[in-house]
Protein backbone atom coordinates (compact mmCIF):
# COMPACT_ATOMS: atom_id res chain seq x y z
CA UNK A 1 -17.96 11.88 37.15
CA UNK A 2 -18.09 11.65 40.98
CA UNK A 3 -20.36 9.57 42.44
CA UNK A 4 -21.67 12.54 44.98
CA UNK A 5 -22.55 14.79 41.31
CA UNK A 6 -23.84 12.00 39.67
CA UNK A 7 -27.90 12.52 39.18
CA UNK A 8 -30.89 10.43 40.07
CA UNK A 9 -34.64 10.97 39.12
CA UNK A 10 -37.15 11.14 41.15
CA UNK A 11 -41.04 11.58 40.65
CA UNK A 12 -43.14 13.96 42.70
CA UNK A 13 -46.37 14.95 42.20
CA UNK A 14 -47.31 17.84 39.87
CA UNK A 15 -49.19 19.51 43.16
CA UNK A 16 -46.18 19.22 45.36
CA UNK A 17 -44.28 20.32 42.44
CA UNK A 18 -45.98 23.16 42.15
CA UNK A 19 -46.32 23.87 45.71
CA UNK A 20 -42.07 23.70 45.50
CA UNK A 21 -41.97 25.88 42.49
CA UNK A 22 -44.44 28.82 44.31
CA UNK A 23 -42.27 28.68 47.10
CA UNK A 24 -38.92 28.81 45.35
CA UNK A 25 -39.90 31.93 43.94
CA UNK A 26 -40.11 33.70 47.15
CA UNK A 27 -36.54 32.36 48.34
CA UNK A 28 -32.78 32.35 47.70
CA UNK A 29 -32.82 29.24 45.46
CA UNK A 30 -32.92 29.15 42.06
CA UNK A 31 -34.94 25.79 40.90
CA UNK A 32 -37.09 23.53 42.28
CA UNK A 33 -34.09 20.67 42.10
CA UNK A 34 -32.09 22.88 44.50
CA UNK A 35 -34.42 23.44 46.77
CA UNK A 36 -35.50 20.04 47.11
CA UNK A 37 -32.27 18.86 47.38
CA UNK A 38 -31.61 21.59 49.96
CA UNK A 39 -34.53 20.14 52.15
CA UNK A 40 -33.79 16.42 52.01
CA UNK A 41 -30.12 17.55 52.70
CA UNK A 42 -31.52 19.03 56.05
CA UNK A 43 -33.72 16.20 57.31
CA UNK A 44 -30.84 13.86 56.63
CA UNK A 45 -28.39 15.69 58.56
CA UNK A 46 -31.16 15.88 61.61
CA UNK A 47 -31.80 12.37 61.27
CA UNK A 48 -27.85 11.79 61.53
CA UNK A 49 -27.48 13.98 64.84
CA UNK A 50 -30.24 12.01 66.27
CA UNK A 51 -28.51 8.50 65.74
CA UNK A 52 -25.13 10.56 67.02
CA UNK A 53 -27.30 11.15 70.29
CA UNK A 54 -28.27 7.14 70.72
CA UNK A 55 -26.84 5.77 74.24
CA UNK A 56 -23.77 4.43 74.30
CA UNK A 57 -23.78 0.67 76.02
CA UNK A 58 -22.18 1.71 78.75
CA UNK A 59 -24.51 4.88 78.89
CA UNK A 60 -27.38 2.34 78.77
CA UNK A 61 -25.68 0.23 81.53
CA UNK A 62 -25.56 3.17 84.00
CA UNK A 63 -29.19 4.23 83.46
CA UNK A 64 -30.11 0.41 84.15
CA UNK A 65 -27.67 0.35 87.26
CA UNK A 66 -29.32 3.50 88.45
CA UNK A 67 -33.05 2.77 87.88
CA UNK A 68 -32.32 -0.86 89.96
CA UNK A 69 -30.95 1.28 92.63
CA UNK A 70 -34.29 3.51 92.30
CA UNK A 71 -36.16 -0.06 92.51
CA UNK A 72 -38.01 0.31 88.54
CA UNK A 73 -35.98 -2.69 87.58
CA UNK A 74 -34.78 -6.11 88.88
């Protein structure tokens, strides 16, 4: 089996659960799993973009360059 289908466990609390489950019943996905997989899938990919948007050194060098020009640093 591939390591990207194989399954883990995880525990959440039988309120969140059924907070999940109420909510999947109103939307596209079938199962709690999917739609919690769905989510984290989401905030993962947001928190990747985010590190994709860090400065580069040279993009920090140019912001310290100009802010010593502006007199902020010395």
């Amino acid at each position: 089996m591939k390591k990207e289908h194989e399954g883990k466990s995880v525990t959440l609390p039988a309120g969140v659960y059924d907070r999940i489950s109420e909510r999947v019943k109103t939307t596209g996905f079938s199962s709690v799993d999917e739609y919690v997989i769905f989510v984290l899938e989401e905030v993962l990919k947001e928190e990747g973009e985010e590190e994709e948007q860090a400065y580069s050194k040279e993009d920090e060098a140019e912001v310290k360059k100009r802010l010593k020009a502006l007199g902020y640093m010395d």
